[in-house]
N, C-alpha and C. Protein backbone atom coordinates (compact mmCIF):
# COMPACT_ATOMS: atom_id res chain seq x y z
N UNK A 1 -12.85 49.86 130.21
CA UNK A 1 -13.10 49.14 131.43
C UNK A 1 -11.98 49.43 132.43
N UNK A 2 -12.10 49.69 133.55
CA UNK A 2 -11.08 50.36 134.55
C UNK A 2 -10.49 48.71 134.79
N UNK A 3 -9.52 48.64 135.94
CA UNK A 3 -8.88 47.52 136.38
C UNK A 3 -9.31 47.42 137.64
N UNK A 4 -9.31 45.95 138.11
CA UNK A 4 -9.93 45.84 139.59
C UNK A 4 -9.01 46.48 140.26
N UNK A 5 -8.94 46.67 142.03
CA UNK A 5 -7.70 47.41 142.58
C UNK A 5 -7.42 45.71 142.81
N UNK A 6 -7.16 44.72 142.57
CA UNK A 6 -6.16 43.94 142.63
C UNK A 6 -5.28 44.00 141.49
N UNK A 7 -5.94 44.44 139.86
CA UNK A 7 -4.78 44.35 138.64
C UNK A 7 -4.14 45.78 138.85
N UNK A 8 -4.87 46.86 139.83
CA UNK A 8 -4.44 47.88 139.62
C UNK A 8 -3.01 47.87 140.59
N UNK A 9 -3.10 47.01 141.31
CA UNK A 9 -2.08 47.12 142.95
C UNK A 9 -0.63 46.26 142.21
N UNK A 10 -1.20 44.84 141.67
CA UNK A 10 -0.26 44.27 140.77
C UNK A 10 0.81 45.05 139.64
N UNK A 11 0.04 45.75 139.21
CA UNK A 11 0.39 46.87 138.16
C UNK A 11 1.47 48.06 138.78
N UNK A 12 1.23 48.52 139.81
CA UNK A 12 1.72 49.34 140.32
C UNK A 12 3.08 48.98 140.82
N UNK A 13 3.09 47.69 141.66
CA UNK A 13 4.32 47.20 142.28
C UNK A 13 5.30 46.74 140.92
N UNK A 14 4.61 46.27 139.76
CA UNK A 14 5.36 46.23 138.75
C UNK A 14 6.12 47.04 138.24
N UNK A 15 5.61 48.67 138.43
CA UNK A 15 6.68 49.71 138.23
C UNK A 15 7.52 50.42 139.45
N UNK A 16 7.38 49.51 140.58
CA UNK A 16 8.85 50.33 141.55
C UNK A 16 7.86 50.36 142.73
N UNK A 17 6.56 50.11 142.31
CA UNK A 17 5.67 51.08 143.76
C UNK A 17 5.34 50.04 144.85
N UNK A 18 5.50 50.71 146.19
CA UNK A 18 5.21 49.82 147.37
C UNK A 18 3.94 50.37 147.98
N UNK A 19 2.99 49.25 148.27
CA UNK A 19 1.96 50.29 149.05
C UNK A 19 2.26 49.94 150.29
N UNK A 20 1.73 51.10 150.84
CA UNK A 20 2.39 51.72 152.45
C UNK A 20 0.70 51.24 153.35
N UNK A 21 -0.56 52.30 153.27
CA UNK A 21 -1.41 51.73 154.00
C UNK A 21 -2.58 52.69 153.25
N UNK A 22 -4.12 52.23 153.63
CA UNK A 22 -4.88 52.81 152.88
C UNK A 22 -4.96 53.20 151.42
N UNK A 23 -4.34 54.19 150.43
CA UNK A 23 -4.49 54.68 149.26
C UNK A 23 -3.37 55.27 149.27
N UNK A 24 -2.10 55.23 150.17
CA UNK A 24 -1.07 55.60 150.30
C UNK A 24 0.30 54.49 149.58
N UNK A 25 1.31 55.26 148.66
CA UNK A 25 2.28 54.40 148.23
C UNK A 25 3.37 54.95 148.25
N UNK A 26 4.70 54.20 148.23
CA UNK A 26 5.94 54.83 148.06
C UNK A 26 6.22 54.59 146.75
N UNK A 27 6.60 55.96 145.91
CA UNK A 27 6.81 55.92 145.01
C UNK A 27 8.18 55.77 144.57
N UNK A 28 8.49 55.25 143.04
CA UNK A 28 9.99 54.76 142.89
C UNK A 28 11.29 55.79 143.06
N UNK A 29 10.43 56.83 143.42
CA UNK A 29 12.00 57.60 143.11
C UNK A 29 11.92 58.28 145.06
N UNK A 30 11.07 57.66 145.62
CA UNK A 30 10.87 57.65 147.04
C UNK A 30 10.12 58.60 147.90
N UNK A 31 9.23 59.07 146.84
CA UNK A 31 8.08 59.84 147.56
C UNK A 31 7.23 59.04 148.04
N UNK A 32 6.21 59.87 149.39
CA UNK A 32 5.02 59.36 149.30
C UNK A 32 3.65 60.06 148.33
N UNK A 33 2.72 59.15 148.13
CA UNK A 33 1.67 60.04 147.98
C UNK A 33 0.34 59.16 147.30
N UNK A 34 -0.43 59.21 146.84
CA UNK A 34 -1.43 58.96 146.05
C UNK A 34 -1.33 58.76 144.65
N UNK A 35 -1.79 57.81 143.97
CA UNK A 35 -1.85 57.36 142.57
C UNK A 35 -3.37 58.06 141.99
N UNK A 36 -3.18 58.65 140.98
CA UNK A 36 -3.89 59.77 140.82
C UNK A 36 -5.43 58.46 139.69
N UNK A 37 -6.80 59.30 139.83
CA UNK A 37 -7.53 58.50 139.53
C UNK A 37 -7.23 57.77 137.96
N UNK A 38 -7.73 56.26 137.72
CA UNK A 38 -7.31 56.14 136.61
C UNK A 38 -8.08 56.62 135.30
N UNK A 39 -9.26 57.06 135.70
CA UNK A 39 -9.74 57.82 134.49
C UNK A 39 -9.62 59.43 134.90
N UNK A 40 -8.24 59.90 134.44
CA UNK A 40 -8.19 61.43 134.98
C UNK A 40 -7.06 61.45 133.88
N UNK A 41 -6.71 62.49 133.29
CA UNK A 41 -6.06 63.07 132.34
C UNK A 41 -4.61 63.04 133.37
N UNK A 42 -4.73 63.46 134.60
CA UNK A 42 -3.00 63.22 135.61
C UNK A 42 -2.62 61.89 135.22
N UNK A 43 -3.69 61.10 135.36
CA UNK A 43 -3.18 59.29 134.45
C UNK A 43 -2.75 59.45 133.93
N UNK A 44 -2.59 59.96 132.70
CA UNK A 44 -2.08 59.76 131.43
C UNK A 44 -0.64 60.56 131.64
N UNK A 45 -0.08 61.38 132.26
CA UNK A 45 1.15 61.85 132.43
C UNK A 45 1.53 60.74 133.09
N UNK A 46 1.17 60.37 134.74
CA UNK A 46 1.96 59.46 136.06
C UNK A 46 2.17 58.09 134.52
N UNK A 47 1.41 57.56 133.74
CA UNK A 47 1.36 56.75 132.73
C UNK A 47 3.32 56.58 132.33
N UNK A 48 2.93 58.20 131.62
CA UNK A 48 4.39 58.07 130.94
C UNK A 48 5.93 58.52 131.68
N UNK A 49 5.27 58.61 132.99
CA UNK A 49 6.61 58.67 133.50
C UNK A 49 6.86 57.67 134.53
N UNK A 50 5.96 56.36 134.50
CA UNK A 50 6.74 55.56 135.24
C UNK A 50 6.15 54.52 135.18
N UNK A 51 5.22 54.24 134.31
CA UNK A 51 4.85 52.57 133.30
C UNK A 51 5.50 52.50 132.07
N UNK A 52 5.25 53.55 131.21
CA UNK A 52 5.71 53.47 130.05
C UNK A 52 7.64 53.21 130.20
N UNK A 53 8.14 53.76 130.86
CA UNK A 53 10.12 53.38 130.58
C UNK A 53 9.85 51.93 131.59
N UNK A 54 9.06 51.70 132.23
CA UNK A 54 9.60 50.22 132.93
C UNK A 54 8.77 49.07 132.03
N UNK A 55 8.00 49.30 130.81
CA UNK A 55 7.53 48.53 130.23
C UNK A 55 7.85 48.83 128.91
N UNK A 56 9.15 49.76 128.70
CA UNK A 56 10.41 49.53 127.46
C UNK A 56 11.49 48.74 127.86
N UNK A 57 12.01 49.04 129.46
CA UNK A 57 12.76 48.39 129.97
C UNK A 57 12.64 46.84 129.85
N UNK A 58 11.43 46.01 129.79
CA UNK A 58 11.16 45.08 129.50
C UNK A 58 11.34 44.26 128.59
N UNK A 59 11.92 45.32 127.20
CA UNK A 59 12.18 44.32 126.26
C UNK A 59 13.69 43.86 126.68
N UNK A 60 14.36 42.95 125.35
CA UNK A 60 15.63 41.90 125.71
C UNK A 60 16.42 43.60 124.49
N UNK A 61 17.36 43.45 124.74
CA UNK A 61 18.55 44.37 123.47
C UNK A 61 17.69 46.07 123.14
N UNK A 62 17.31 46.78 124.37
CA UNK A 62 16.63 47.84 124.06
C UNK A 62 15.65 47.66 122.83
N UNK A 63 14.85 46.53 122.19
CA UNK A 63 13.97 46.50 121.50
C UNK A 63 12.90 47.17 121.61
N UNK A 64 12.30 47.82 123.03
CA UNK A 64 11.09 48.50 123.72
C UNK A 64 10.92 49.91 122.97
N UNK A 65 12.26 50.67 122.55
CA UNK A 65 12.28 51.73 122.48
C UNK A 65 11.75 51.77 120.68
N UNK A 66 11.97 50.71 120.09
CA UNK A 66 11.81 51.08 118.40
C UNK A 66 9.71 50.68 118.40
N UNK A 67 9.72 49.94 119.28
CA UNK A 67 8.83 49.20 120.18
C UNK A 67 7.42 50.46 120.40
N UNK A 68 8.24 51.33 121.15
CA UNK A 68 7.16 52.43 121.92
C UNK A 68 7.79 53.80 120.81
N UNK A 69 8.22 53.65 119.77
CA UNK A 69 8.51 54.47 118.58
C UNK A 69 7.44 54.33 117.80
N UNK A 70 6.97 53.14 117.36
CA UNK A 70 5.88 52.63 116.27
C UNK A 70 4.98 53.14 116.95
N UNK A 71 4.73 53.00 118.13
CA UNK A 71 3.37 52.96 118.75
C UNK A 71 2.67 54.21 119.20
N UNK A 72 3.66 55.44 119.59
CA UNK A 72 3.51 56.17 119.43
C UNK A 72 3.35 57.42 118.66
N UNK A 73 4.12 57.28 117.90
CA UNK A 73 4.08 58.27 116.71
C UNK A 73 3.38 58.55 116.10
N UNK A 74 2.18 57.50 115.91
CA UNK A 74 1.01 58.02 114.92
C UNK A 74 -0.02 59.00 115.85
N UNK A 75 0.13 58.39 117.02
CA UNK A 75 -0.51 59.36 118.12
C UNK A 75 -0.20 60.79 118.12
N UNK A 76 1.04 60.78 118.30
CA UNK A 76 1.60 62.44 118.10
C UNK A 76 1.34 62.81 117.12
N UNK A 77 1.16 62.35 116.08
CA UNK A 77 0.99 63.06 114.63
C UNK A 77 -0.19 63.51 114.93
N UNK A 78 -1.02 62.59 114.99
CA UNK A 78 -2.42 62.63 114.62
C UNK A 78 -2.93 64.23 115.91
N UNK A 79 -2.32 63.82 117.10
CA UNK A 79 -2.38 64.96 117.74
C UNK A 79 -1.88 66.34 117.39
N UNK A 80 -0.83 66.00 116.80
CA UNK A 80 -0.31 67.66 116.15
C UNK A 80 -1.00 67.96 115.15
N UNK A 81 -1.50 67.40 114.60
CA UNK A 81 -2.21 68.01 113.30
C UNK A 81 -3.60 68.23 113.53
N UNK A 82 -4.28 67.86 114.65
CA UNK A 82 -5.57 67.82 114.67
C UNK A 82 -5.69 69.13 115.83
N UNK A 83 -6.90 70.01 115.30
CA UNK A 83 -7.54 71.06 117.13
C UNK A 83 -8.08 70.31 118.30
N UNK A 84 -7.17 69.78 118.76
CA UNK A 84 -7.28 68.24 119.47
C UNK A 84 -7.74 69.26 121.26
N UNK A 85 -7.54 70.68 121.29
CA UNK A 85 -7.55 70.55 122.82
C UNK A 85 -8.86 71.05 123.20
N UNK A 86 -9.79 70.77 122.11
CA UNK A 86 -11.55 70.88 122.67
C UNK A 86 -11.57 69.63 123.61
N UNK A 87 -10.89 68.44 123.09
CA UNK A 87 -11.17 67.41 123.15
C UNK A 87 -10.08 66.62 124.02
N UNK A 88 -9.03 67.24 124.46
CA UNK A 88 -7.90 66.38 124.77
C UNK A 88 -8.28 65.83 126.09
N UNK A 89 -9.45 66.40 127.33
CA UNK A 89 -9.59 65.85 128.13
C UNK A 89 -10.26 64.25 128.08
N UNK A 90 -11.11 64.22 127.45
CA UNK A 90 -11.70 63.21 127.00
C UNK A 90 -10.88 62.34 126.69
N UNK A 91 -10.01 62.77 125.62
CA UNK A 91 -9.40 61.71 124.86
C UNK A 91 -7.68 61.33 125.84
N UNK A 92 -7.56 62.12 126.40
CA UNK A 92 -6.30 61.65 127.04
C UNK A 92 -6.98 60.77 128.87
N UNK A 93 -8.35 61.06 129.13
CA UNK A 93 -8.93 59.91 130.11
C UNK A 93 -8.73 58.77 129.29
N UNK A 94 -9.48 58.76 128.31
CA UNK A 94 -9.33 56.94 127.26
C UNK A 94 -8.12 56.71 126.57
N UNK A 95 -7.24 57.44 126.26
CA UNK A 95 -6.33 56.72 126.20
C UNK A 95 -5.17 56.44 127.44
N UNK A 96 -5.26 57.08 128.54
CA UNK A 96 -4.83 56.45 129.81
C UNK A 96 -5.21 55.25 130.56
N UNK A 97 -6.24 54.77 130.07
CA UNK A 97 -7.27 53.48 130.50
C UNK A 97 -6.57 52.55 129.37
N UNK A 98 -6.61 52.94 128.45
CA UNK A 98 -6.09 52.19 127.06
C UNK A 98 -4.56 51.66 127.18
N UNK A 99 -3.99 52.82 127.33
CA UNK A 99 -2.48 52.25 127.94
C UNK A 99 -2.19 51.78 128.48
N UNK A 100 -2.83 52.06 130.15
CA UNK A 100 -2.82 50.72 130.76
C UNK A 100 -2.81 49.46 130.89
N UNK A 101 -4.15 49.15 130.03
CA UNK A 101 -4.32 47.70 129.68
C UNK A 101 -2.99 46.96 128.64
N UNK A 102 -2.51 47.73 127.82
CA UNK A 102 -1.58 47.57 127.00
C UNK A 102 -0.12 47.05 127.86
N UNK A 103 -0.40 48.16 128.30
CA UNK A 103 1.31 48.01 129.49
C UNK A 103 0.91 46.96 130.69
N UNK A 104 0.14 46.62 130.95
CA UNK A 104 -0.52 45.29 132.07
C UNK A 104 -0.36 44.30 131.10
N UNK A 105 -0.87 44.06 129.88
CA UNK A 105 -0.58 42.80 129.66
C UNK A 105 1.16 42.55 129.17
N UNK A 106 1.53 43.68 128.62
CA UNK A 106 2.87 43.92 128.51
C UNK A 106 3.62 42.92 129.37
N UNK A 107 3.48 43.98 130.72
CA UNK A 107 3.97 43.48 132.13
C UNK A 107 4.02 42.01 131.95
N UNK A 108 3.10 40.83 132.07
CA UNK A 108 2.14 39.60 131.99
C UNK A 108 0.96 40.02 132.74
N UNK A 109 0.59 41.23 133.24
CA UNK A 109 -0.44 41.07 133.72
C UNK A 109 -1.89 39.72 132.99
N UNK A 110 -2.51 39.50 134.04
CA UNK A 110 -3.55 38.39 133.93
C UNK A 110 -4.58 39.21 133.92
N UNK A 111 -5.59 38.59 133.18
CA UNK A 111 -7.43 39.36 132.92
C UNK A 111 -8.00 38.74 133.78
């Protein structure tokens, strides 16, 4: 299930981002530009480079990191061992939708 653009706008300012006007944002490290669609495989990268460390940052005593260790790893495995790139478009759209929701409620995002 995608996010409304109100959990999506909430979500966004949660990791650094300001929106500027239309579909336009300033991004945290001070670009402008566009937030790429959320069912698009570019999701799943913009994902891990700037939800995923501000929703490790979140835990109390760097706990996030042993945190997003568990959680990931079986992923990578399962990806390295498998002929995963018939399929990786598919599967890296759903699990960019998937993460999301994970890292929104993380955040406190609300349903």
């Amino acid at each position: 299930m995608k996010p409304t653009e109100e959990q999506l706008k909430w979500f966004l300012e949660q990791c650094g981002f300001e929106h500027r006007y239309l579909n336009i944002w300033l991004f945290p490290d001070g670009t402008y530009g566009k937030v790429p669609d959320i069912d698009s495989l570019e999701f799943l990268g913009f994902m891990f480079k700037y939800a995923v460390p501000k929703w490790i940052e979140s835990f109390p005593h760097g706990g996030g990191r042993q945190v997003a260790y568990r959680m990931f790893s079986p992923l990578f495995e399962t990806l390295s061992k498998q002929d995963y790139q018939k399929d990786l478009f598919n599967l890296g759209k759903e699990f960019a939708i998937a993460l999301f929701w994970a890292i929104y409620k993380g955040l406190g995002g609300k349903e």
